[in-house]
Protein backbone atom coordinates (compact mmCIF):
# COMPACT_ATOMS: atom_id res chain seq x y z
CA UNK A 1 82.52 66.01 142.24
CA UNK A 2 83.65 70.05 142.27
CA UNK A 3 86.18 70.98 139.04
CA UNK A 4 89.36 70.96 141.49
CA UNK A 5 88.78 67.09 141.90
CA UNK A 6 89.35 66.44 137.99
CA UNK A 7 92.66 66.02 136.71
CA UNK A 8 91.92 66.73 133.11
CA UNK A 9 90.61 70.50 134.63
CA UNK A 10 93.86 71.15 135.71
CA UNK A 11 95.71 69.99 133.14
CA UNK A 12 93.50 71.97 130.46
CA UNK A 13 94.33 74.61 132.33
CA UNK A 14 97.71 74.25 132.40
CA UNK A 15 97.56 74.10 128.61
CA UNK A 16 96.02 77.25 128.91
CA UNK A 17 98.31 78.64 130.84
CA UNK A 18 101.37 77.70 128.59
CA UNK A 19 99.71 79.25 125.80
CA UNK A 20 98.98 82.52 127.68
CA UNK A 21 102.82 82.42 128.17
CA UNK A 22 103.36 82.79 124.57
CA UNK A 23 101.48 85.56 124.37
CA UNK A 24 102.48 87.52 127.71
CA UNK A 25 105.66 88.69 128.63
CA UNK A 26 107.69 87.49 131.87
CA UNK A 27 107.50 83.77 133.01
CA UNK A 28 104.18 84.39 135.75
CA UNK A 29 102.14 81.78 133.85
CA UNK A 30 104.64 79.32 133.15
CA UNK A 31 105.03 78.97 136.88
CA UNK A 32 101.36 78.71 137.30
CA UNK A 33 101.03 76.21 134.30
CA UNK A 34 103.92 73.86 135.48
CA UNK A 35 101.98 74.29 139.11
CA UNK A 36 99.09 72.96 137.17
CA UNK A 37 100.28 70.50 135.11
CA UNK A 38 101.62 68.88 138.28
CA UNK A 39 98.28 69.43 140.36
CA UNK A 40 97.01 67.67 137.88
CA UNK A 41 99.07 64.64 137.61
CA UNK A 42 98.90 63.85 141.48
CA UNK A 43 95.15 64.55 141.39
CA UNK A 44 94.78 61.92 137.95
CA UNK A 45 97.17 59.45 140.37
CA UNK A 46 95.00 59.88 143.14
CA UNK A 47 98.08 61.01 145.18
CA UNK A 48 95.79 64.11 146.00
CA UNK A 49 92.51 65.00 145.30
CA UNK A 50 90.25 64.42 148.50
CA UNK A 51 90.34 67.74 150.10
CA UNK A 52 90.80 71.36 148.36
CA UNK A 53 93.58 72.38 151.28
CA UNK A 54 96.27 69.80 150.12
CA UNK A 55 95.17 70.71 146.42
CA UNK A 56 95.99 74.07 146.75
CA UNK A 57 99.38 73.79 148.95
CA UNK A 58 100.67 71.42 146.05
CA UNK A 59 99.59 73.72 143.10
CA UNK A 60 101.22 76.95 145.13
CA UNK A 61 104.49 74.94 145.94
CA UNK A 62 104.56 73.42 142.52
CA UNK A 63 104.00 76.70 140.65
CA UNK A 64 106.45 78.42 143.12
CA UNK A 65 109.36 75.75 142.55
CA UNK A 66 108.59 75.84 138.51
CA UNK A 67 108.96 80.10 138.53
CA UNK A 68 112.31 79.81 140.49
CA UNK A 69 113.20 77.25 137.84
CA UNK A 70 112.57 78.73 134.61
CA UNK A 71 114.20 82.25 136.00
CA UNK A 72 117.08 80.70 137.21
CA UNK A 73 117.33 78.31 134.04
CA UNK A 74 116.18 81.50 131.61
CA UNK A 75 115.78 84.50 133.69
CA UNK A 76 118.24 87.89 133.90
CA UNK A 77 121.97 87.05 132.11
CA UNK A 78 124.60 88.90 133.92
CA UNK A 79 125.08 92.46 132.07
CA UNK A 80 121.83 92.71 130.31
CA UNK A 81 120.37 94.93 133.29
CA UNK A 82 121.66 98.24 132.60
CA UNK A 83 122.15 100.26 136.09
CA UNK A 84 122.16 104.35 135.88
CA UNK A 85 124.72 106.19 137.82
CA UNK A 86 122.94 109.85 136.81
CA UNK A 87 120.35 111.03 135.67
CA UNK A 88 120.08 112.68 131.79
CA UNK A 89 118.64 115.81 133.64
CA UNK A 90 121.45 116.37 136.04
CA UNK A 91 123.59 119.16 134.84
């Protein structure tokens, strides 16, 4: 049985992943870890799991969906990107 057929693989990795998060800046591997964590409760399910294509689609869609998420949820607030007009060299 390969490692992408094992739900507790993915969802150590998602662990993983959420921990990473703590220590990174931005919100790349909390989309990956919610991909995983998801990946890995359809493969432990047995909703997916029999071929790596499908496996791979639902991690990518899942990770993608859980990124838009957590920036729309947590992202940019309105005003706290500050936009130049000039530049401190322009005379």
């Amino acid at each position: 049985m390969a490692l992408w057929q094992v739900w507790w693989v993915w969802l150590v990795a998602a662990a993983a992943l959420g921990i990473a998060e703590t220590l990174l800046p931005g919100f790349v591997a909390f989309g990956f870890a919610g991909g995983a964590a998801v990946t890995g409760v359809l493969v432990w399910t047995g909703l997916i799991g029999a071929t790596l294509g499908p496996v791979l689609l639902v991690f990518a869609l899942a990770s993608l969906v859980t990124w838009a998420l957590a920036r729309r949820l947590m992202g940019v607030r309105r005003g706290q990107v500050k936009r130049w007009d000039r530049d401190i060299n322009e005379n």
